[in-house]
C-alpha atoms as a PDB file:
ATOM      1  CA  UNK A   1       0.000   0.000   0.000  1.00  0.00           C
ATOM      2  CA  UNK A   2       1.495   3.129  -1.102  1.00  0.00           C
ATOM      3  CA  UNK A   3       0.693   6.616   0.393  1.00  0.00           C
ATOM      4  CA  UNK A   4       2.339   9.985   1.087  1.00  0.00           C
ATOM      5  CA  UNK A   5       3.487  11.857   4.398  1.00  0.00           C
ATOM      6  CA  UNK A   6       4.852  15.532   4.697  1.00  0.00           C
ATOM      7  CA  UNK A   7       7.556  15.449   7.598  1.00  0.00           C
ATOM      8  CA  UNK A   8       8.964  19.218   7.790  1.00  0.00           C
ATOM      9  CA  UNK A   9       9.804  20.498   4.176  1.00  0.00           C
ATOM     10  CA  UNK A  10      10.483  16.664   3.090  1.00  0.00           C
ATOM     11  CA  UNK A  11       7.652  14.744   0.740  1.00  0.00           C
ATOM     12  CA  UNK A  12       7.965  10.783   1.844  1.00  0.00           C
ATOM     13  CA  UNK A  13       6.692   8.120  -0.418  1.00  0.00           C
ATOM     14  CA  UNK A  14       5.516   5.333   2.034  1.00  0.00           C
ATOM     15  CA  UNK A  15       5.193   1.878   1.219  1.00  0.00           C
ATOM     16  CA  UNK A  16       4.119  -0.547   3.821  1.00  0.00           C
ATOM     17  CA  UNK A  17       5.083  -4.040   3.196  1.00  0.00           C
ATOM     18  CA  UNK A  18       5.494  -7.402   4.826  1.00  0.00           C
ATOM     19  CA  UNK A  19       8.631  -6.588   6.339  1.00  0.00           C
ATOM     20  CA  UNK A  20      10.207  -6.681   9.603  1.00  0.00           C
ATOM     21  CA  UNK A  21      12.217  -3.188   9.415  1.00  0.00           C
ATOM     22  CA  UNK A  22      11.821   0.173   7.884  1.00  0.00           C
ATOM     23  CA  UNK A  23      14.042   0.931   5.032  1.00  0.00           C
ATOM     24  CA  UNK A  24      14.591   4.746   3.890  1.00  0.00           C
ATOM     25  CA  UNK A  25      15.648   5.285   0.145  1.00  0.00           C
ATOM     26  CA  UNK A  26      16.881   8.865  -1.356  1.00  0.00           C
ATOM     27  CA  UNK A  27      16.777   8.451  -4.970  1.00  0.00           C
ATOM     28  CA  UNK A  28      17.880   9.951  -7.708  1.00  0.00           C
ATOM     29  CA  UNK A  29      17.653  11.967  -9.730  1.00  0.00           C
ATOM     30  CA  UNK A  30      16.003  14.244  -7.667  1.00  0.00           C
ATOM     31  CA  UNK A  31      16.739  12.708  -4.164  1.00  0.00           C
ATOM     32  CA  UNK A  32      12.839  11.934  -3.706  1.00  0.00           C
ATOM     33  CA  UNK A  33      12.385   9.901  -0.264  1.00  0.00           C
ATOM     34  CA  UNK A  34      10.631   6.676  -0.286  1.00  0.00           C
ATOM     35  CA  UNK A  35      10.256   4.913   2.745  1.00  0.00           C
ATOM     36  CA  UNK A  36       9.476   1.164   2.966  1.00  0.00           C
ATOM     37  CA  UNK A  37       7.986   0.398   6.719  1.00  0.00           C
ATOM     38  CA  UNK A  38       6.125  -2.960   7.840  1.00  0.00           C
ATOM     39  CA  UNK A  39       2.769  -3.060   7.980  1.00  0.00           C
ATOM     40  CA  UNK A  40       2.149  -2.208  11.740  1.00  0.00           C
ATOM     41  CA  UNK A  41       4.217   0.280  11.794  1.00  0.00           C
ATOM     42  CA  UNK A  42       2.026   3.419  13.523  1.00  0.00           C
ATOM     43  CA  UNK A  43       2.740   6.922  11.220  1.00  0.00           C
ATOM     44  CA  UNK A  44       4.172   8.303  14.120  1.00  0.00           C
ATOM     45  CA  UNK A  45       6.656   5.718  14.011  1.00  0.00           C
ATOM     46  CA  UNK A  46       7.734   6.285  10.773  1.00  0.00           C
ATOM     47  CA  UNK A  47       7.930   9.881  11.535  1.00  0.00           C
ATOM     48  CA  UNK A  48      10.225   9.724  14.332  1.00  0.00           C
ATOM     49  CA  UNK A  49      12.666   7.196  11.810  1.00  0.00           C
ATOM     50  CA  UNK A  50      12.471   9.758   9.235  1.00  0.00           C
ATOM     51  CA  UNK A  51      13.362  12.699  11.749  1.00  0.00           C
ATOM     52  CA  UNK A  52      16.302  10.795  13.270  1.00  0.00           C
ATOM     53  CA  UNK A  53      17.952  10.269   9.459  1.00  0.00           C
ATOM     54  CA  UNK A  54      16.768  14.337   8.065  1.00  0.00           C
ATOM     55  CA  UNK A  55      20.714  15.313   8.242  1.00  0.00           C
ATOM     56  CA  UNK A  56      21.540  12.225   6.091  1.00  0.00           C
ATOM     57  CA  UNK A  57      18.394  12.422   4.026  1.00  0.00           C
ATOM     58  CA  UNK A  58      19.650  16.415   3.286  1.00  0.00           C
ATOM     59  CA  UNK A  59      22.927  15.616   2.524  1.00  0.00           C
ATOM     60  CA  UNK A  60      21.852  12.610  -0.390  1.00  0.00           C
ATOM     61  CA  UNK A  61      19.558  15.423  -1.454  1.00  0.00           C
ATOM     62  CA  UNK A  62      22.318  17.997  -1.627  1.00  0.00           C
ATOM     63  CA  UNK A  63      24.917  15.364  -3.557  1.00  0.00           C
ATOM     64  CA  UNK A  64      21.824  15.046  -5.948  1.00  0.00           C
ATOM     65  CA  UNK A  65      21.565  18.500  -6.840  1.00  0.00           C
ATOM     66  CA  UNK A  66      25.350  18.943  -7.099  1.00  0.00           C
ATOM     67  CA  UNK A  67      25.814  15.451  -9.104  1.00  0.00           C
ATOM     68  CA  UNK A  68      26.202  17.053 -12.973  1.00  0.00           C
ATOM     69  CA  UNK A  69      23.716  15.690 -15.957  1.00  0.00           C
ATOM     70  CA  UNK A  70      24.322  14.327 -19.144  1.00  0.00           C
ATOM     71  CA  UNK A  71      22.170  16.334 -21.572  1.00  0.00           C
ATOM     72  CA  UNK A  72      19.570  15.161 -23.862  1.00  0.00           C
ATOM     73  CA  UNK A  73      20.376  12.199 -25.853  1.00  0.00           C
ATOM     74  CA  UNK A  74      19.719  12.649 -29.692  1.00  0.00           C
ATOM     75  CA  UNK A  75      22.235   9.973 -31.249  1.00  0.00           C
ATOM     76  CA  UNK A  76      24.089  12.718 -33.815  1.00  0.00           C
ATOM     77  CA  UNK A  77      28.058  13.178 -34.675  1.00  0.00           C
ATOM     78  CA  UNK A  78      29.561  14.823 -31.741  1.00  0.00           C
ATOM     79  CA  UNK A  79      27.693  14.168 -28.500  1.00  0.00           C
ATOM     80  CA  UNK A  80      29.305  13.108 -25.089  1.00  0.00           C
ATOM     81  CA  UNK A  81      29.042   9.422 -24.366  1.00  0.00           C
ATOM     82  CA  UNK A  82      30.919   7.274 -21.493  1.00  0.00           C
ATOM     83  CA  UNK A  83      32.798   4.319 -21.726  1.00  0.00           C
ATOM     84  CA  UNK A  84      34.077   2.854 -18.257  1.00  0.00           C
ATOM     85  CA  UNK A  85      34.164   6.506 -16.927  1.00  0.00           C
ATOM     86  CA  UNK A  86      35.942   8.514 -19.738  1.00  0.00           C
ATOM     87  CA  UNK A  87      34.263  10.238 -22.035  1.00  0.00           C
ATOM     88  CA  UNK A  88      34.133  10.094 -25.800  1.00  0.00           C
ATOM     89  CA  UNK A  89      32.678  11.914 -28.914  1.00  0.00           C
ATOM     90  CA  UNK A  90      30.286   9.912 -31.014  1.00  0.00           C
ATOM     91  CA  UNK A  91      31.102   9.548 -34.804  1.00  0.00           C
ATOM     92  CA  UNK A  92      27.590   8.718 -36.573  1.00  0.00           C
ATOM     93  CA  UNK A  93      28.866   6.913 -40.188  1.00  0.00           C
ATOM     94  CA  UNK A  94      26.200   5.476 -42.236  1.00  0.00           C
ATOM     95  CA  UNK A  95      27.168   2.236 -44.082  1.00  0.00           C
ATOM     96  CA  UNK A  96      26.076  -1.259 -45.221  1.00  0.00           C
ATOM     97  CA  UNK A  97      26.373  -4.324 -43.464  1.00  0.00           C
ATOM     98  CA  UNK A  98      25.641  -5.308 -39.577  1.00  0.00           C
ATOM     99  CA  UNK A  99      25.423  -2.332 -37.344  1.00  0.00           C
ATOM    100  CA  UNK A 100      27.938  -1.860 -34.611  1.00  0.00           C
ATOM    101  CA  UNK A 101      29.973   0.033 -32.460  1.00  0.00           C
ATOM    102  CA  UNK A 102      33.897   0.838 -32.844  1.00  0.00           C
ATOM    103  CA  UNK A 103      35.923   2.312 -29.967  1.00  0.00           C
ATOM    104  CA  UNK A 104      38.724   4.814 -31.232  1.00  0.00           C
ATOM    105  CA  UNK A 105      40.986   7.025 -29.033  1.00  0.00           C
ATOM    106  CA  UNK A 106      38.631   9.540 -28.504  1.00  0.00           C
ATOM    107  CA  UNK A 107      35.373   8.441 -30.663  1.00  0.00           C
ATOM    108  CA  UNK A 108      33.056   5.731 -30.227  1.00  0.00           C
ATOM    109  CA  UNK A 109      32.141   5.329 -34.411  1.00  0.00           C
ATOM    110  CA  UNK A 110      28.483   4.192 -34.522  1.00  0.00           C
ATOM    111  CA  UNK A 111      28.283   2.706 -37.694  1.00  0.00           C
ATOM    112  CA  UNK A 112      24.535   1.887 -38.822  1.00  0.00           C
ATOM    113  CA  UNK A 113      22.386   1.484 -42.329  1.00  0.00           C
ATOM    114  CA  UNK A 114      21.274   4.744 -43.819  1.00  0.00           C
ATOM    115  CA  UNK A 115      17.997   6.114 -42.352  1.00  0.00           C
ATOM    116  CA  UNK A 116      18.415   4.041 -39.156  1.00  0.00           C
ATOM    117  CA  UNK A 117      15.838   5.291 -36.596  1.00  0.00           C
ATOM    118  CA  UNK A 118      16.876   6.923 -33.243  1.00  0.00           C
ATOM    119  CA  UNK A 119      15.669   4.092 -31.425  1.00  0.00           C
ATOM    120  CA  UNK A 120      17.792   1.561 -33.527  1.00  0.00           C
ATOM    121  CA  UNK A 121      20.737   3.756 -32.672  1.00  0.00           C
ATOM    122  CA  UNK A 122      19.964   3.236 -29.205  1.00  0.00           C
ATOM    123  CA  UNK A 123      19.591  -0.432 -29.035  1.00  0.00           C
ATOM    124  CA  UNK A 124      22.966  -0.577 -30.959  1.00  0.00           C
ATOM    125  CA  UNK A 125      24.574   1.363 -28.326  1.00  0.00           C
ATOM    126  CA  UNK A 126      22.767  -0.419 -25.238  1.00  0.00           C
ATOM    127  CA  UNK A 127      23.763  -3.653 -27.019  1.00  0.00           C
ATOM    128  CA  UNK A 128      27.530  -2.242 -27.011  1.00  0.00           C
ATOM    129  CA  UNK A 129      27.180  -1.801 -23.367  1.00  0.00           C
ATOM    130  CA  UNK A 130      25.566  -4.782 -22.710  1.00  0.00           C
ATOM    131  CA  UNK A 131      28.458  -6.500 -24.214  1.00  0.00           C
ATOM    132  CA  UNK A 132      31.034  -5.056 -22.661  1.00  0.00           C
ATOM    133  CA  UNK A 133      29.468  -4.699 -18.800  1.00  0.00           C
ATOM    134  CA  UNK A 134      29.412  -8.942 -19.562  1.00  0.00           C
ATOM    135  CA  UNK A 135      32.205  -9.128 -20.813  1.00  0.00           C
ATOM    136  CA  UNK A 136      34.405  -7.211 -17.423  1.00  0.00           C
ATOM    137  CA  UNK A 137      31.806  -9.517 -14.961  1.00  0.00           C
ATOM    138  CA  UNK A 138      32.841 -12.612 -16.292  1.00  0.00           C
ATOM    139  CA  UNK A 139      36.778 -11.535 -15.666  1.00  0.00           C
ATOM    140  CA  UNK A 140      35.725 -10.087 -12.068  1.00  0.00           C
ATOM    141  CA  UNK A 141      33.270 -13.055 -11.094  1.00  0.00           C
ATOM    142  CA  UNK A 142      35.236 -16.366 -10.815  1.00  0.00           C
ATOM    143  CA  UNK A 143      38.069 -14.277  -8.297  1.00  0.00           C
ATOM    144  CA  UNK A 144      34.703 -12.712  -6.549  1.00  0.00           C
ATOM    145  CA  UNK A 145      33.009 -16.082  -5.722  1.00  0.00           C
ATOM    146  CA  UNK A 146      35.809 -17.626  -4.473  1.00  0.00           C
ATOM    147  CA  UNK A 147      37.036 -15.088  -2.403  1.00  0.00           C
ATOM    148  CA  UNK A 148      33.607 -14.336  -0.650  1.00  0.00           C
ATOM    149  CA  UNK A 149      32.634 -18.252  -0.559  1.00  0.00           C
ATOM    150  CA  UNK A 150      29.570 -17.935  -2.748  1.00  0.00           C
ATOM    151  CA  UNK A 151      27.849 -19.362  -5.475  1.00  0.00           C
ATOM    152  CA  UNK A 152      25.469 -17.790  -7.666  1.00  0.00           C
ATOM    153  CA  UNK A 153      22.687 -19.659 -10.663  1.00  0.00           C
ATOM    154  CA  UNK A 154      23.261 -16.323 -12.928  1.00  0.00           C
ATOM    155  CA  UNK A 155      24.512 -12.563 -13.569  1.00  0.00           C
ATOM    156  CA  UNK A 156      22.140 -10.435 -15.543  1.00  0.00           C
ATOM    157  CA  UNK A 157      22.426  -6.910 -17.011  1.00  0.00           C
ATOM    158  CA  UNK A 158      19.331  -4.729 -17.597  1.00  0.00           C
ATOM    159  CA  UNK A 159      18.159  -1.232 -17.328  1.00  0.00           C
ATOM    160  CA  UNK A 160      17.276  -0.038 -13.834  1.00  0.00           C
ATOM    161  CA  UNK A 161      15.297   2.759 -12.317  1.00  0.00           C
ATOM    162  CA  UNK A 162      16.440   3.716  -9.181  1.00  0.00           C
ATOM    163  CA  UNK A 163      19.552   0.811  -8.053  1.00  0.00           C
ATOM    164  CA  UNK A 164      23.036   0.583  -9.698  1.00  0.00           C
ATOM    165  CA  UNK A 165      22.178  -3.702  -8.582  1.00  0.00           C
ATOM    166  CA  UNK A 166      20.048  -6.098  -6.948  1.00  0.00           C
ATOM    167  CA  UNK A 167      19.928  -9.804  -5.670  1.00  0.00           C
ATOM    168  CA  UNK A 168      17.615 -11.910  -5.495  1.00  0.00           C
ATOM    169  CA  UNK A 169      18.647 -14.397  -2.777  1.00  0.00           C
ATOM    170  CA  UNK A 170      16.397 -16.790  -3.179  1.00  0.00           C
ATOM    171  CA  UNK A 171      16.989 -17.506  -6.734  1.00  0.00           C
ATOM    172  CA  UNK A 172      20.822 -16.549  -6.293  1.00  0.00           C
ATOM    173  CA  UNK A 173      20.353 -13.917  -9.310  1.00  0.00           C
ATOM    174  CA  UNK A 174      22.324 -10.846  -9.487  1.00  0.00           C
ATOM    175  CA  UNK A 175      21.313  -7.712 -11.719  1.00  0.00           C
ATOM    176  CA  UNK A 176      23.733  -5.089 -12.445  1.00  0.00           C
ATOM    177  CA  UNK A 177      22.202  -2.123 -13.808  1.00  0.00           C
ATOM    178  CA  UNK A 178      23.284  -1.278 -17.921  1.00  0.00           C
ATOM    179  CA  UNK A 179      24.575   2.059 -17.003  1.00  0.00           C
ATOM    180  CA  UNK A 180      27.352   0.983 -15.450  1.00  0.00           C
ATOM    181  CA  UNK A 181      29.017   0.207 -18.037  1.00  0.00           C
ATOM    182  CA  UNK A 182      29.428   3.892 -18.022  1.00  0.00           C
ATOM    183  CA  UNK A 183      31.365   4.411 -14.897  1.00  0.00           C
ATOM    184  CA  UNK A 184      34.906   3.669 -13.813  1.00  0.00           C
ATOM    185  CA  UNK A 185      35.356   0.454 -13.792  1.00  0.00           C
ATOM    186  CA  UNK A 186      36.095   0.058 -10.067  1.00  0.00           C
ATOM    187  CA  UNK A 187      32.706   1.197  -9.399  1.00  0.00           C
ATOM    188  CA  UNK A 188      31.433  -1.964 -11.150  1.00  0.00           C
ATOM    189  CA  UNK A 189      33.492  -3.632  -8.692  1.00  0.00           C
ATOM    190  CA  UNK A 190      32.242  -2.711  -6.408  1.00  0.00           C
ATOM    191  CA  UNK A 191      28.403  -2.862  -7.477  1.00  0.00           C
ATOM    192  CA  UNK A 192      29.199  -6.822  -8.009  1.00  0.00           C
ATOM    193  CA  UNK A 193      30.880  -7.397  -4.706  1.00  0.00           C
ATOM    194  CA  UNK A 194      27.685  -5.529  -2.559  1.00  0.00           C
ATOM    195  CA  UNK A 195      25.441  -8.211  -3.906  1.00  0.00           C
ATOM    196  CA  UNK A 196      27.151 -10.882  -3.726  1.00  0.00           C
ATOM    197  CA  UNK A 197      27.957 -10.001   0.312  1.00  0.00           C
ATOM    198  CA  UNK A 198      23.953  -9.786   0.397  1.00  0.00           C
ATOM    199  CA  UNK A 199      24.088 -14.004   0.035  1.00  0.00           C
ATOM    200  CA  UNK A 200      25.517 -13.992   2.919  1.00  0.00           C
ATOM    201  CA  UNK A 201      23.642 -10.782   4.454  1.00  0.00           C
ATOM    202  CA  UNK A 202      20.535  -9.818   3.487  1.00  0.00           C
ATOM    203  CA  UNK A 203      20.808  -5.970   5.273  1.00  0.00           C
ATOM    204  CA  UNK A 204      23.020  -3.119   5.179  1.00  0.00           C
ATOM    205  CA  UNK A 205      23.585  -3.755   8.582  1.00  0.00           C
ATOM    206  CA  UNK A 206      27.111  -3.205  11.007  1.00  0.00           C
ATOM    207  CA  UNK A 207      27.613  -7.156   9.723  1.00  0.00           C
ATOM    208  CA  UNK A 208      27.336  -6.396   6.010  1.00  0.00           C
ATOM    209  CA  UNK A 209      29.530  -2.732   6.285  1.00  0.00           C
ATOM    210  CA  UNK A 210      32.358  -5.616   8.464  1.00  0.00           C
ATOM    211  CA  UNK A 211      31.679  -8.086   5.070  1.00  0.00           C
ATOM    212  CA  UNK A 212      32.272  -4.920   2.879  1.00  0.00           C
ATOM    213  CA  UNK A 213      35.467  -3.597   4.993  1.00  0.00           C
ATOM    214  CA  UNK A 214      37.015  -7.192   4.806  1.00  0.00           C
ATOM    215  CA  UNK A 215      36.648  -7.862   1.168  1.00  0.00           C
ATOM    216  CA  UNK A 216      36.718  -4.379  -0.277  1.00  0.00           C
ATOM    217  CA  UNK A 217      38.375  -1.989   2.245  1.00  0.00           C
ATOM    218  CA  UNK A 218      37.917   0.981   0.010  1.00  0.00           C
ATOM    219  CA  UNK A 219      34.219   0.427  -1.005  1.00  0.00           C
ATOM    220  CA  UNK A 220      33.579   3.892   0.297  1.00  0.00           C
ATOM    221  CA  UNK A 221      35.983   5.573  -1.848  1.00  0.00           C
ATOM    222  CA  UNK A 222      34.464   3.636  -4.611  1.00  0.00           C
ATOM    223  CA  UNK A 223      30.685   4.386  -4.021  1.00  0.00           C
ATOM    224  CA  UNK A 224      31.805   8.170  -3.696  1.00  0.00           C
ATOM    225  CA  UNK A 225      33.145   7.992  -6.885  1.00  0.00           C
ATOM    226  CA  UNK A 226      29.975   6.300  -8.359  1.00  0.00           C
ATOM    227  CA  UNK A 227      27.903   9.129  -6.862  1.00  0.00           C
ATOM    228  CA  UNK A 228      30.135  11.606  -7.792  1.00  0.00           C
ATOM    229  CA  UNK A 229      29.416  10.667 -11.845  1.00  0.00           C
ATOM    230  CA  UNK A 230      27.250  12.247 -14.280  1.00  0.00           C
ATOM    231  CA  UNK A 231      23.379  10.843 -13.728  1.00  0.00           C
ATOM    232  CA  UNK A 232      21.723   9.114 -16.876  1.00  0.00           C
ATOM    233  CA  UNK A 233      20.331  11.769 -19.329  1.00  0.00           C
ATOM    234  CA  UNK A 234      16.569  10.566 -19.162  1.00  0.00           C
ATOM    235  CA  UNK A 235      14.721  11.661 -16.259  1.00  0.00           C
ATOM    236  CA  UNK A 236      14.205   8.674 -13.453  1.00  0.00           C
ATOM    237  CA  UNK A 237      10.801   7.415 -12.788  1.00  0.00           C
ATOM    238  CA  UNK A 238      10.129   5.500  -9.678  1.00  0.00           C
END
């Protein structure tokens, strides 16, 4: 059940779930606060939890507003596109044959059939990504699993909303979200080891920050430099 609460000058998006403990999310790109509380959980409750995190809910806000924006994606011959955290100029070339991507010095060459449509140019550059986020996970994983005593049935990429990854612990699934293919690739790194610490804990508790510090001592560093990056172009919906 999903409702809304005004607590000072911050809007909260409240979903109550089947849960045992309340979970408070500042998302981007906006740093809109959605909190997810168990059912029987009074309002005043979840009041006082929000009120005891404001200075860390202001401060994600504030990073949010800070955090720079790509522009407006229209697929042409000299817009700013990412690869693995450095930045290069697209080179639109119209040709025959299979569409695909080519990764120069400076340029990534997008090389499609004439009158390609801007959505086809898109696919052709999420498939790119796709390809290469796989590509750096299956180098990372085999190291990953053995050091953290794991085993997982599969690593998926997709397009996500509001999380850079998620785990499904059940089904021992990971998902790492397409864009971050975009980023440094230490910040990949470091999306891959979170989840697979949450197969051993499910919450960001003081044993899953110990889990982080043993494995990955500078996972701090390396989700400040994921924050720090340029947010997707499109405009986040939640």
């Amino acid at each position: 059940m999903i409702s809304h609460l005004e607590i000072g000058s911050i809007a909260v998006q409240l979903n109550r779930k089947p849960i045992k403990h309340l979970h408070i999310s500042v998302l981007p790109p906006d740093g809109r606060v959605r909190v997810s509380a168990p059912v029987s959980m009074s309002d005043t409750a979840i009041r006082m939890a929000v009120i005891n995190r404001l200075a860390w809910i202001k401060m994600q806000q504030r990073d949010f507003a800070q955090q720079p924006r790509q522009s407006s994606r229209e697929m042409v011959s000299g817009e700013c596109h990412y690869l693995w955290g450095k930045p290069y100029r697209l080179d639109v070339k119209e040709v025959a044959g299979k569409h695909r991507v080519e990764v120069g010095r400076d340029r990534l060459r997008l090389l499609i059939n004439p009158g390609t449509s801007f959505e086809n140019k898109v696919r052709v550059l999420d498939a790119f990504y796709r390809e290469a986020l796989k590509t750096r996970v299956d180098t990372l994983l085999p190291d990953w699993l053995k050091q953290i005593d794991v085993s997982i049935a599969a690593v998926g990429v997709k397009k996500m909303k509001t999380k850079w990854g998620s785990c499904n612990i059940q089904a021992c699934r990971i998902w790492l979200n397409l864009e971050l293919a975009k980023k440094p690739p230490e910040c990949l790194e470091y999306i891959l080891v979170h989840e697979l610490i949450h197969l051993h804990e499910r919450h960001h508790n003081d044993r899953f920050k110990a889990l982080m510090d043993r494995h990955l001592p500078d996972w701090r560093e390396r989700r400040s430099l994921l924050n720090s990056r340029p947010l997707a172009y499109n405009h986040w919906e939640y």
